[in-house]
C-alpha atoms as a PDB file:
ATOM      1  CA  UNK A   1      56.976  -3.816  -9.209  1.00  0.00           C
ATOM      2  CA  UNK A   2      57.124  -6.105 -11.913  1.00  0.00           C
ATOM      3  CA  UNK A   3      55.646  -7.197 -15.792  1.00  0.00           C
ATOM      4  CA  UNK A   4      53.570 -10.261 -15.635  1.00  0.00           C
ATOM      5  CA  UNK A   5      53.151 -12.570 -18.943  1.00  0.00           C
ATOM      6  CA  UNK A   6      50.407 -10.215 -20.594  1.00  0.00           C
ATOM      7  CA  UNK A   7      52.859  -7.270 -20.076  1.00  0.00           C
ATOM      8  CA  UNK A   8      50.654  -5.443 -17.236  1.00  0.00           C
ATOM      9  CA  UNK A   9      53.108  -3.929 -14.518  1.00  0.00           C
ATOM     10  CA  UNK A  10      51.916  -5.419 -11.186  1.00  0.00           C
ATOM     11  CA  UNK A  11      52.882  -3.795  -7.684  1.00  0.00           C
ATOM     12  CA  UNK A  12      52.405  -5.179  -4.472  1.00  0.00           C
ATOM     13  CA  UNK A  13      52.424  -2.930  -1.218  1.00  0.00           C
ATOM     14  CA  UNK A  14      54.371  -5.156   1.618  1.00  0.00           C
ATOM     15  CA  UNK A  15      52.944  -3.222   4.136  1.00  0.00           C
ATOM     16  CA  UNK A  16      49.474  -3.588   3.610  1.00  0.00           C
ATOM     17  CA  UNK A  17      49.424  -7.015   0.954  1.00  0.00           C
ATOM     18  CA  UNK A  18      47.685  -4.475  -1.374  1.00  0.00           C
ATOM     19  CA  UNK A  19      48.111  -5.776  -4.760  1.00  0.00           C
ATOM     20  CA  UNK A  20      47.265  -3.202  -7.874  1.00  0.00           C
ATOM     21  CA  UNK A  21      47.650  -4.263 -11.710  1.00  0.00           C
ATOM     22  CA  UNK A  22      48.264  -1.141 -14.367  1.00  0.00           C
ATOM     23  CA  UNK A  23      47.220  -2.588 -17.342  1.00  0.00           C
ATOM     24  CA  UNK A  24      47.451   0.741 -19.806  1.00  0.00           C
ATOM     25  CA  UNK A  25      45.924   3.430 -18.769  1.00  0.00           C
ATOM     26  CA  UNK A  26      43.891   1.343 -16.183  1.00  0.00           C
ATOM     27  CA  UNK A  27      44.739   0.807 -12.587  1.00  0.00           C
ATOM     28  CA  UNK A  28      43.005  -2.070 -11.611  1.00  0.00           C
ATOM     29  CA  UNK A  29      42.990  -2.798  -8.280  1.00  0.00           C
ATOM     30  CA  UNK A  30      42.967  -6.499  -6.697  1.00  0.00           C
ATOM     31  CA  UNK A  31      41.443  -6.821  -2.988  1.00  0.00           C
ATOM     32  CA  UNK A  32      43.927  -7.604  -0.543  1.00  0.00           C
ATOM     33  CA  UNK A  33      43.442 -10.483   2.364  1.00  0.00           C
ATOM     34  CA  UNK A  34      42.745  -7.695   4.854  1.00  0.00           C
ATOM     35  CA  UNK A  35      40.035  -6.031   2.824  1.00  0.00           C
ATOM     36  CA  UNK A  36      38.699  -9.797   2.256  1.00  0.00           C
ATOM     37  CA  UNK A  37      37.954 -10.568   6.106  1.00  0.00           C
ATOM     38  CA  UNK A  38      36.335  -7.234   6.447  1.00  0.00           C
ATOM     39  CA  UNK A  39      33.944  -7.499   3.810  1.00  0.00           C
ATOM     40  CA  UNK A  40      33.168 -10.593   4.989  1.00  0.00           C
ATOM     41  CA  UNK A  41      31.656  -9.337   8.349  1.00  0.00           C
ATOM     42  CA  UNK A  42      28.321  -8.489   8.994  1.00  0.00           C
ATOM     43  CA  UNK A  43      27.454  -4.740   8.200  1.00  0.00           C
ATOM     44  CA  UNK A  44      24.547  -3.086   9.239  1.00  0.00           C
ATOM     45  CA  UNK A  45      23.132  -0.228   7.399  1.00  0.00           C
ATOM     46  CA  UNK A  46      21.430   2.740   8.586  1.00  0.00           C
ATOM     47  CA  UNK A  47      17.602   1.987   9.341  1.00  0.00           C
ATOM     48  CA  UNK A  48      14.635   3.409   6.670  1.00  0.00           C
ATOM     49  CA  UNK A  49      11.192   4.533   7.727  1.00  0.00           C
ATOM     50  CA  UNK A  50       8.499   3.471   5.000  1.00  0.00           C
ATOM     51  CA  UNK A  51       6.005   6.471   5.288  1.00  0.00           C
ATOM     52  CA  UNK A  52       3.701   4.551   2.903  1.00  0.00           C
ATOM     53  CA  UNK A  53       3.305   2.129   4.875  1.00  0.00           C
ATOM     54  CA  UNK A  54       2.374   4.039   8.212  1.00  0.00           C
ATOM     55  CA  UNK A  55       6.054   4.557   9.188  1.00  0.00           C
ATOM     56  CA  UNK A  56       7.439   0.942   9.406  1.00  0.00           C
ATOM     57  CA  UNK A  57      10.742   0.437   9.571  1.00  0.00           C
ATOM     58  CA  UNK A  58      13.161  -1.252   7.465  1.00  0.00           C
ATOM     59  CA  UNK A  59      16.427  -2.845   8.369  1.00  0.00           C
ATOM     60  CA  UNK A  60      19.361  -4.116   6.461  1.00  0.00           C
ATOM     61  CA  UNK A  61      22.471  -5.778   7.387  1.00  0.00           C
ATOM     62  CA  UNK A  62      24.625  -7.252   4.507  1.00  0.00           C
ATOM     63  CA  UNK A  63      28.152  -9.385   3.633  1.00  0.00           C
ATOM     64  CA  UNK A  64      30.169 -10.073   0.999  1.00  0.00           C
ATOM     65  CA  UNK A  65      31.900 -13.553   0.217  1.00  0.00           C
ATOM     66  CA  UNK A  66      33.170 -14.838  -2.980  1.00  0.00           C
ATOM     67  CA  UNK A  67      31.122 -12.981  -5.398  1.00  0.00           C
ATOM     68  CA  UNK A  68      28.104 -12.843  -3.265  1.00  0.00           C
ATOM     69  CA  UNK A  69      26.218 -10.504  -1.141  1.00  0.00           C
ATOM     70  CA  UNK A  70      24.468 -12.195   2.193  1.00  0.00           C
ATOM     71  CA  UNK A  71      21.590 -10.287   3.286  1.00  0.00           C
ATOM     72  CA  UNK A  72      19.274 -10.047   5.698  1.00  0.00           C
ATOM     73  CA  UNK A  73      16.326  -7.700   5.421  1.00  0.00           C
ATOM     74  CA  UNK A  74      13.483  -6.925   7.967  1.00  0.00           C
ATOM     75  CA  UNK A  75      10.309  -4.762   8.071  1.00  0.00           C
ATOM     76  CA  UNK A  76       8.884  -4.273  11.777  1.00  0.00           C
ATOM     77  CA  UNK A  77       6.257  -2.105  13.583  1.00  0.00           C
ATOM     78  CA  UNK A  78       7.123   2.043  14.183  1.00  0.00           C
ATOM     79  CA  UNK A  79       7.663   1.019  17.903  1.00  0.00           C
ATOM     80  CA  UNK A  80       6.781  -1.785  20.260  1.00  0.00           C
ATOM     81  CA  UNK A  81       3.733   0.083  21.234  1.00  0.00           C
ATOM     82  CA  UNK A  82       0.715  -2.069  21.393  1.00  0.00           C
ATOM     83  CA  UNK A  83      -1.427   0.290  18.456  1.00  0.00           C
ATOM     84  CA  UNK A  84       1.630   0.155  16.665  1.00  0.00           C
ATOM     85  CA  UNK A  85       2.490  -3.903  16.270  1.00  0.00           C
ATOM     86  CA  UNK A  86      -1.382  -4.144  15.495  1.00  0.00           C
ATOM     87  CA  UNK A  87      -1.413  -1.911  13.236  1.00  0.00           C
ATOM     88  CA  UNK A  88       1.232  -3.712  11.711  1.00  0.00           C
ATOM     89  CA  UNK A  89      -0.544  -6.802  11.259  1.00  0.00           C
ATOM     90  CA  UNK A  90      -3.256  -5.454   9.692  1.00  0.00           C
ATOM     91  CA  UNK A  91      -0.844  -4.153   7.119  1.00  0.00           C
ATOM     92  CA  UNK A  92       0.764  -7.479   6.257  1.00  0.00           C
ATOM     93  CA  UNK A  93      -2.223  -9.784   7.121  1.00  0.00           C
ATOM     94  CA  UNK A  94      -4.293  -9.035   4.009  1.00  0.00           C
ATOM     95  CA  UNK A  95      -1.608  -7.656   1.883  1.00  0.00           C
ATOM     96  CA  UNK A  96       0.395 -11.108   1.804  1.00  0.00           C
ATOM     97  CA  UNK A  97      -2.367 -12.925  -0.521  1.00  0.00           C
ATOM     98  CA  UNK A  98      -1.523 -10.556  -3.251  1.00  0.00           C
ATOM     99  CA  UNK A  99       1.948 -10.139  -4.979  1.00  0.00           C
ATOM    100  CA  UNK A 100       3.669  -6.948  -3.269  1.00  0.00           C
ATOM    101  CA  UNK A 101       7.012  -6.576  -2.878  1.00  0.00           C
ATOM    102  CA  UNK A 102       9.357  -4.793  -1.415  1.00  0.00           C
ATOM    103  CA  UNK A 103      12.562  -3.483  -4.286  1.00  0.00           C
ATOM    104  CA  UNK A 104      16.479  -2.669  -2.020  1.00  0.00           C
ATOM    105  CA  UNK A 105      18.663  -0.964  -3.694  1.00  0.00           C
ATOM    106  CA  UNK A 106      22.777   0.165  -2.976  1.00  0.00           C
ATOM    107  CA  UNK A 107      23.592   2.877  -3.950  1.00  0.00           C
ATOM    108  CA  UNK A 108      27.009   5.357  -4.604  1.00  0.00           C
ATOM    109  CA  UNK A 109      25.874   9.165  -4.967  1.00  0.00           C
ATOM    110  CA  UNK A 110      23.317   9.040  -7.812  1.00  0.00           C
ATOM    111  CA  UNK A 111      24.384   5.641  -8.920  1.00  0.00           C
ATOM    112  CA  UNK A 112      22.467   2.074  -8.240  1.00  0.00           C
ATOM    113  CA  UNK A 113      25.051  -0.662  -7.333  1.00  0.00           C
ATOM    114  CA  UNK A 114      22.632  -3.383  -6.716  1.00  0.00           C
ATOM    115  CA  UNK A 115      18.956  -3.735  -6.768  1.00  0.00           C
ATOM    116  CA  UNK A 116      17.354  -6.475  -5.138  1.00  0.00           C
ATOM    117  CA  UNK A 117      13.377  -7.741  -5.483  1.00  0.00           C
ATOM    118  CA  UNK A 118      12.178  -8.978  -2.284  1.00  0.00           C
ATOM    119  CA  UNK A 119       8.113 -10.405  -2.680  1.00  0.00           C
ATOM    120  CA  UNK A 120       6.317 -10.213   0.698  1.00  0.00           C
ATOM    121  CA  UNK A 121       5.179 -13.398   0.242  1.00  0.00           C
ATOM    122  CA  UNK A 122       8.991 -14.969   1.084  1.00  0.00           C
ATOM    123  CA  UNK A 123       9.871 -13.262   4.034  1.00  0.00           C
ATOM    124  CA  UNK A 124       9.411 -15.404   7.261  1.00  0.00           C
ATOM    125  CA  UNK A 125       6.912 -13.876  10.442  1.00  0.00           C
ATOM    126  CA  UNK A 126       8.240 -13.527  13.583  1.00  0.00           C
ATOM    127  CA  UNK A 127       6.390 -13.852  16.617  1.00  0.00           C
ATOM    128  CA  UNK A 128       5.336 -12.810  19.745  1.00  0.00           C
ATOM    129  CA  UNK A 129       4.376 -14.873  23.362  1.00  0.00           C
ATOM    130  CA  UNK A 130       0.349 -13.243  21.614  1.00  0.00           C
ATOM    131  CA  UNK A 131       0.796 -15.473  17.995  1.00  0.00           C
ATOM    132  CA  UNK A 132       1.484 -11.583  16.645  1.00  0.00           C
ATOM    133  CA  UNK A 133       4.073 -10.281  14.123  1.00  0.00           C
ATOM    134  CA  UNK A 134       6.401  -8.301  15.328  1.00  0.00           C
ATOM    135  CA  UNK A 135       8.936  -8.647  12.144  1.00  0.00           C
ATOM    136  CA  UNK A 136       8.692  -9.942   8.959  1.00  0.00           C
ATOM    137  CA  UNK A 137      12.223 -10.907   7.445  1.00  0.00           C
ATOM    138  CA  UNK A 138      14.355 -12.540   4.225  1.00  0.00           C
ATOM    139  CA  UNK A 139      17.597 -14.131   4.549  1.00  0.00           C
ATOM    140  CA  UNK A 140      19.391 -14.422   1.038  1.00  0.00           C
ATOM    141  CA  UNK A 141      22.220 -14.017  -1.101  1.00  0.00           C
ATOM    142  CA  UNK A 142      22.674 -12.419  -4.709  1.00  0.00           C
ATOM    143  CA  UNK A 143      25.932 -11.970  -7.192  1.00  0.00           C
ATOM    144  CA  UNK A 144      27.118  -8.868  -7.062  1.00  0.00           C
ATOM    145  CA  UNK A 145      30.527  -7.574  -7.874  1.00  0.00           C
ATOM    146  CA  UNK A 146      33.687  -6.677  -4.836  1.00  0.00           C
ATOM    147  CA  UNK A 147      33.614  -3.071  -6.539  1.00  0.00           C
ATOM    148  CA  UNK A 148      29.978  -2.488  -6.583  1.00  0.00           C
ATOM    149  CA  UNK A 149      30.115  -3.833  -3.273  1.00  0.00           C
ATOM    150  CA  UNK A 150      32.496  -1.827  -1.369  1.00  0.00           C
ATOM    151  CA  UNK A 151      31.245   1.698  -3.549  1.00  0.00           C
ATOM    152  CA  UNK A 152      27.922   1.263  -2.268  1.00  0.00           C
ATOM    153  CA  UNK A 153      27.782   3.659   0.749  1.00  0.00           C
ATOM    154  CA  UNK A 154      23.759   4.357   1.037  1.00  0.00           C
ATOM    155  CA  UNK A 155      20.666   2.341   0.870  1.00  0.00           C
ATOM    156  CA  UNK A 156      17.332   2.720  -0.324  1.00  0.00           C
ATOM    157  CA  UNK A 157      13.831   0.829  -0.024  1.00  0.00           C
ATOM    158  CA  UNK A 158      10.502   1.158  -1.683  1.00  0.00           C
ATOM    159  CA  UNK A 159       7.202  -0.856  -1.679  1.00  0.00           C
ATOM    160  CA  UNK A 160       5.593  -1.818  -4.894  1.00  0.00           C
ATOM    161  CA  UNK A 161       2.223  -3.649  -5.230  1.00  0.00           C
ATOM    162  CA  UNK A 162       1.259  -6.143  -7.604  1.00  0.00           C
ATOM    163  CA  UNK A 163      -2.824  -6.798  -8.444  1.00  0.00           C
ATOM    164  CA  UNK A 164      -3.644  -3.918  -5.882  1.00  0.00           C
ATOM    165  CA  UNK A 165      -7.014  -4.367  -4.377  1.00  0.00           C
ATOM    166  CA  UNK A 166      -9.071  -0.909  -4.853  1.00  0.00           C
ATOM    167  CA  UNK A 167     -12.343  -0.852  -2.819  1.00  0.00           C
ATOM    168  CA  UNK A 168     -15.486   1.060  -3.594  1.00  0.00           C
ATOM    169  CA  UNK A 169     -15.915   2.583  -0.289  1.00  0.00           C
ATOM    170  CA  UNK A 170     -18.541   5.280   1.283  1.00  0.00           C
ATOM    171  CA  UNK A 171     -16.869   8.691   1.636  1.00  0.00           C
ATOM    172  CA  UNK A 172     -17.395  12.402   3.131  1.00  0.00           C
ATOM    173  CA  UNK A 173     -18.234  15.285   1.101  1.00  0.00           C
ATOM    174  CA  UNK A 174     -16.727  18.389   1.684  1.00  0.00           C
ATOM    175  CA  UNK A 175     -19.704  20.457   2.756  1.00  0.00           C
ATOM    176  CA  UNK A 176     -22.169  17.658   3.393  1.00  0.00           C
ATOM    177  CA  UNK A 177     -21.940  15.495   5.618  1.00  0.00           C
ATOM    178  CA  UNK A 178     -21.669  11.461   5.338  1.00  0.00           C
ATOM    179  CA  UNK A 179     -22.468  10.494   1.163  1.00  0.00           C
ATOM    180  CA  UNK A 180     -25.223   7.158   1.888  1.00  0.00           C
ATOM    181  CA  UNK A 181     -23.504   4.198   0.715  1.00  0.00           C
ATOM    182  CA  UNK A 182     -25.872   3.637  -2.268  1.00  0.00           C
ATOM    183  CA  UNK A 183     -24.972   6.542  -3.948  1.00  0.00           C
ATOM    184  CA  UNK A 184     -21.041   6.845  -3.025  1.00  0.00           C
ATOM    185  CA  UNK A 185     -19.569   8.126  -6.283  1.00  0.00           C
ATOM    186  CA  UNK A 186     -16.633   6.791  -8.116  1.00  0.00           C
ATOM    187  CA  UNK A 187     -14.855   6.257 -11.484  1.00  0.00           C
ATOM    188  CA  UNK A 188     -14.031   2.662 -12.684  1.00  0.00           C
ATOM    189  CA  UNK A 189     -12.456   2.661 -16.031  1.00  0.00           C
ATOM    190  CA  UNK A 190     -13.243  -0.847 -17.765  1.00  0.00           C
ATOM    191  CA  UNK A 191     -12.066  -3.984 -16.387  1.00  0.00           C
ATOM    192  CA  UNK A 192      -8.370  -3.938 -17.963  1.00  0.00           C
ATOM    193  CA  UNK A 193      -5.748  -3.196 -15.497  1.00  0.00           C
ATOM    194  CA  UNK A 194      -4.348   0.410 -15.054  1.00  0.00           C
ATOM    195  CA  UNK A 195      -1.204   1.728 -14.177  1.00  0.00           C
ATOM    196  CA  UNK A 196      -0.852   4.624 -11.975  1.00  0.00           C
ATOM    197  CA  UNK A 197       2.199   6.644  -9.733  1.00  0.00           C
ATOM    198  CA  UNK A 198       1.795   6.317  -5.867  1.00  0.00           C
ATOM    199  CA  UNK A 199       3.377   9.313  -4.146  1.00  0.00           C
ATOM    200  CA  UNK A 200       2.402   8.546  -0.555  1.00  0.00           C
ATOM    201  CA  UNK A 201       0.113   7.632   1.575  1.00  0.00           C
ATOM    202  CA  UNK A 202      -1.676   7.853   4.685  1.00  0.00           C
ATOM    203  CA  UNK A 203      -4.159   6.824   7.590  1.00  0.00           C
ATOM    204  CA  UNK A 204      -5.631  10.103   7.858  1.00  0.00           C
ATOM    205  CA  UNK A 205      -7.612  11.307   4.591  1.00  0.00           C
ATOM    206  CA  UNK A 206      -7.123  15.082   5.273  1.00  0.00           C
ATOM    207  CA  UNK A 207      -3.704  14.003   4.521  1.00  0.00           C
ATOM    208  CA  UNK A 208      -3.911  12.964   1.120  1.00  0.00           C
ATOM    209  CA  UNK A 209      -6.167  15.365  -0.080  1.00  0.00           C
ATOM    210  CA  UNK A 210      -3.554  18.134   1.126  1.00  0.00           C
ATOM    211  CA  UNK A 211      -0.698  16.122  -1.076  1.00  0.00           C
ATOM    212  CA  UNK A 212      -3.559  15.812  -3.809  1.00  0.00           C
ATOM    213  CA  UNK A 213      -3.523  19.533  -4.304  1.00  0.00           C
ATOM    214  CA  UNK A 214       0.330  20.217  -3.880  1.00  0.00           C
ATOM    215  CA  UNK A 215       0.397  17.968  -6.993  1.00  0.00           C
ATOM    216  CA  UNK A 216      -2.098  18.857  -8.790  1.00  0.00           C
ATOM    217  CA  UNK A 217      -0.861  22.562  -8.689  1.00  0.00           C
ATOM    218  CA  UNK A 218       2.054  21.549 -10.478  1.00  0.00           C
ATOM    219  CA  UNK A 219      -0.177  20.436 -13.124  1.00  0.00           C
ATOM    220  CA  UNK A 220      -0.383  16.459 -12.680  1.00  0.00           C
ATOM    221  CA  UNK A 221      -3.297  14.077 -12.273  1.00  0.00           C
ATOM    222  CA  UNK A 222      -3.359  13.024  -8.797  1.00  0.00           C
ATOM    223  CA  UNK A 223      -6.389  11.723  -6.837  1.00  0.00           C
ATOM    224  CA  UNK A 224      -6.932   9.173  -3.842  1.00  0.00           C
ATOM    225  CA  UNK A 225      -7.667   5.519  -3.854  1.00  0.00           C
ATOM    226  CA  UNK A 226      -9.070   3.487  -0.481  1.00  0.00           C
ATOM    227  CA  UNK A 227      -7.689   0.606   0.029  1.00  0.00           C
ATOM    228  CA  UNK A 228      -9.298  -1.023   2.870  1.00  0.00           C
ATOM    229  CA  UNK A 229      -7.023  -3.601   4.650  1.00  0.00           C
ATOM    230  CA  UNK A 230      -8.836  -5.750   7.880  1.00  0.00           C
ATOM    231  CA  UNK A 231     -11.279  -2.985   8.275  1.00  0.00           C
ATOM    232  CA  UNK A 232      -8.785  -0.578   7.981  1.00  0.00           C
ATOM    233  CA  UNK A 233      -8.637   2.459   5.368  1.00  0.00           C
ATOM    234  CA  UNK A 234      -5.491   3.722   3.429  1.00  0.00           C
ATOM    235  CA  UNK A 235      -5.392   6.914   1.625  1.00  0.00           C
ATOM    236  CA  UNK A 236      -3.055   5.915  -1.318  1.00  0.00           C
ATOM    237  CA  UNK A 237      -2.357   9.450  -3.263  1.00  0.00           C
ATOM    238  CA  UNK A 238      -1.706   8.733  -6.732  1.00  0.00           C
ATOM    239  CA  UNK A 239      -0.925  10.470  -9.865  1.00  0.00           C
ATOM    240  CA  UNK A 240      -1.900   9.542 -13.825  1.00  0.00           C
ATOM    241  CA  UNK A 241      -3.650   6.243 -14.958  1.00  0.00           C
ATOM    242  CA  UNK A 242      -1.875   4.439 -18.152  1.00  0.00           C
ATOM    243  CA  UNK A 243      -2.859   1.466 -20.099  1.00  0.00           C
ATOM    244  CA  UNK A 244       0.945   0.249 -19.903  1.00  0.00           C
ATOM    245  CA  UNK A 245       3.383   0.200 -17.098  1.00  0.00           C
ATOM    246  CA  UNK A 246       6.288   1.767 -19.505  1.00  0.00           C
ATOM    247  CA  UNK A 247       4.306   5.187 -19.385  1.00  0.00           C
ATOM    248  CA  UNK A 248       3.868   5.064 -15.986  1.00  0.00           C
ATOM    249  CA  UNK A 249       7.712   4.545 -15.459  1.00  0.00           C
ATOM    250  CA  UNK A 250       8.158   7.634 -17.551  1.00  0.00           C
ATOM    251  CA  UNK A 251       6.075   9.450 -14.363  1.00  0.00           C
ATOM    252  CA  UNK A 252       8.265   7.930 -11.785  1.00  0.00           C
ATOM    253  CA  UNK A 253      11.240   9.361 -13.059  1.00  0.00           C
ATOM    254  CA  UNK A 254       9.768  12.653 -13.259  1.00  0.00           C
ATOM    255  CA  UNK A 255       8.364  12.674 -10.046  1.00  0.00           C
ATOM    256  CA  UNK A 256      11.023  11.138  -8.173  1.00  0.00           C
ATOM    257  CA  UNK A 257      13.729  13.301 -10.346  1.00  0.00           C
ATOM    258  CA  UNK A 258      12.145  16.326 -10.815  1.00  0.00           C
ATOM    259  CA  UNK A 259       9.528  17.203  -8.255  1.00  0.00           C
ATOM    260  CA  UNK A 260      11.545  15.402  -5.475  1.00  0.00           C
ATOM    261  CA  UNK A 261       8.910  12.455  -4.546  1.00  0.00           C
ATOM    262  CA  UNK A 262      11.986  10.133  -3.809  1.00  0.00           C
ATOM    263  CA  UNK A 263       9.492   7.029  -2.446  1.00  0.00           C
ATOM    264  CA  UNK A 264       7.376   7.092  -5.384  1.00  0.00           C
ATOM    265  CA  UNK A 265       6.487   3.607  -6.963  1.00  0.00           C
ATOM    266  CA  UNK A 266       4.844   2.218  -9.746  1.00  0.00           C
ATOM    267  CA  UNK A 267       1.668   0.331  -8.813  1.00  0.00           C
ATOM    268  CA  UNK A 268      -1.583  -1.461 -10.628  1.00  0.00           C
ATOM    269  CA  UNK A 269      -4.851  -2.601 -10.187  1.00  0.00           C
ATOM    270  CA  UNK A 270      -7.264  -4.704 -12.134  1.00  0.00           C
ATOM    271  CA  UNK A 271     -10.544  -2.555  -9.875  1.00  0.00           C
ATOM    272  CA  UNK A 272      -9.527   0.933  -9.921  1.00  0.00           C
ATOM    273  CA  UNK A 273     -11.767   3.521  -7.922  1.00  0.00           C
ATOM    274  CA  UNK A 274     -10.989   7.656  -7.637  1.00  0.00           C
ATOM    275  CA  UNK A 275     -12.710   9.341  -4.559  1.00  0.00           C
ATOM    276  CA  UNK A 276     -15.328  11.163  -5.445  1.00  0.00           C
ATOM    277  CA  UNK A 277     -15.507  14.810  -4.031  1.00  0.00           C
ATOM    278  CA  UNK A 278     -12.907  17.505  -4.215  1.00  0.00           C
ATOM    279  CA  UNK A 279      -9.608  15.990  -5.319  1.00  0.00           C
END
């Protein structure tokens, strides 16, 4: 060990080329050469399922190198089964126009490290022989700090959407059959846009209305929006309507923190339509 011009003690372990700097009570620790060429290889995290999204999964694989995190992040189809890589498509295919996005975070226990914006409209399509997309992927870099970096040991993903598109669509009453288009019921709150929670959602509507009443039994808004994407209908459960996007992130944390929704996301439309029926 020895006492460098500022007066900090500095120690240097010969058998590893660890260097460490105790600078009062701190111990600071400097990377070592070692710890430099490992960082700098490719790691790939541990894959994510999007459930609101159909179950598409996300991939990560990430570097560090001179104050900046390389990245590479991918979405792709469930499975390489034919329904599912269409289904895909007709995810993405309408949903690029608007400004979605999808937000990655790093975390260490309950703490974010990094946080990362990635708009759907930057990642590149991959092909298939068929002209289809089979992956949809961003190759970038950010700053982020060698500690944040090598504390981070999980990763998280969720989807956020922009200027939403809410259809007025036909639905099923309960005890009645098919409701005639003309006289389809909903609630459209004036043109302004509206901010809302989105807990989930799902291809099959029996689904959402089953989440619909977990949530409301706890004593919360929630209702379903329709969403319909190439022909295609999403039930989007969601959960309080605000006139500003700070109350809405007061939600979030409540529903991610408290009631355990950890996918939740903020989302907004200019054309907002409730189900009508039984919510």
């Amino acid at each position: 060990m020895k006492e460098d011009k500022q007066g900090r003690i500095i120690r240097l372990d010969r058998r590893t080329g660890e260097v460490t700097v105790l600078e009062g009570d701190s111990l600071i620790h400097i990377i070592s050469p070692k710890d430099l060429e490992a960082l700098s290889e490719a790691k790939s995290w541990p894959i994510e399922t999007l459930s609101q999204l159909g179950g598409i999964i996300a991939n990560l694989k990430t570097s560090w190198r001179k104050g900046q995190l390389n990245y590479l992040y991918s979405v792709s189809p469930g499975s390489e089964k034919a329904e599912d890589i269409k289904e895909f498509n007709e995810v993405f295919k309408r949903d690029r126009l608007g400004d979605h996005y999808f937000t990655v975070y790093l975390y260490k226990g309950g703490f974010n490290m990094m946080e990362l914006r990635v708009p759907l409209a930057s990642m590149t399509s991959i092909v298939d022989v068929e002209g289809k997309t089979t992956k949809l992927e961003r190759n970038g870099a950010v700053s982020l700090s060698v500690e944040n970096y090598q504390a981070a040991r999980t990763w998280d993903v969720t989807w956020s959407e922009g200027l939403a598109e809410v259809l007025h669509i036909p639905v099923k009453k309960e005890t009645m059959g098919p409701v005639p288009k003309s006289t389809a019921e909903t609630t459209t709150p004036s043109g302004r846009a509206m901010w809302s929670v989105q807990v989930n959602a799902f291809a099959r509507e029996e689904n959402a209305r089953s989440l619909v009443k977990t949530i409301k039994n706890k004593g919360y808004d929630a209702f379903v929006v329709s969403p319909k994407i190439d022909g295609r209908t999403w039930y989007r459960v969601r959960v309080g309507q605000f006139a500003s996007q700070k109350e809405a992130k007061q939600l979030l944390r409540t529903l991610i923190e408290k009631e355990k929704y950890p996918k939740a996301i903020i989302a907004r439309s200019d054309i907002y339509s409730r189900i009508a029926g039984p919510q």
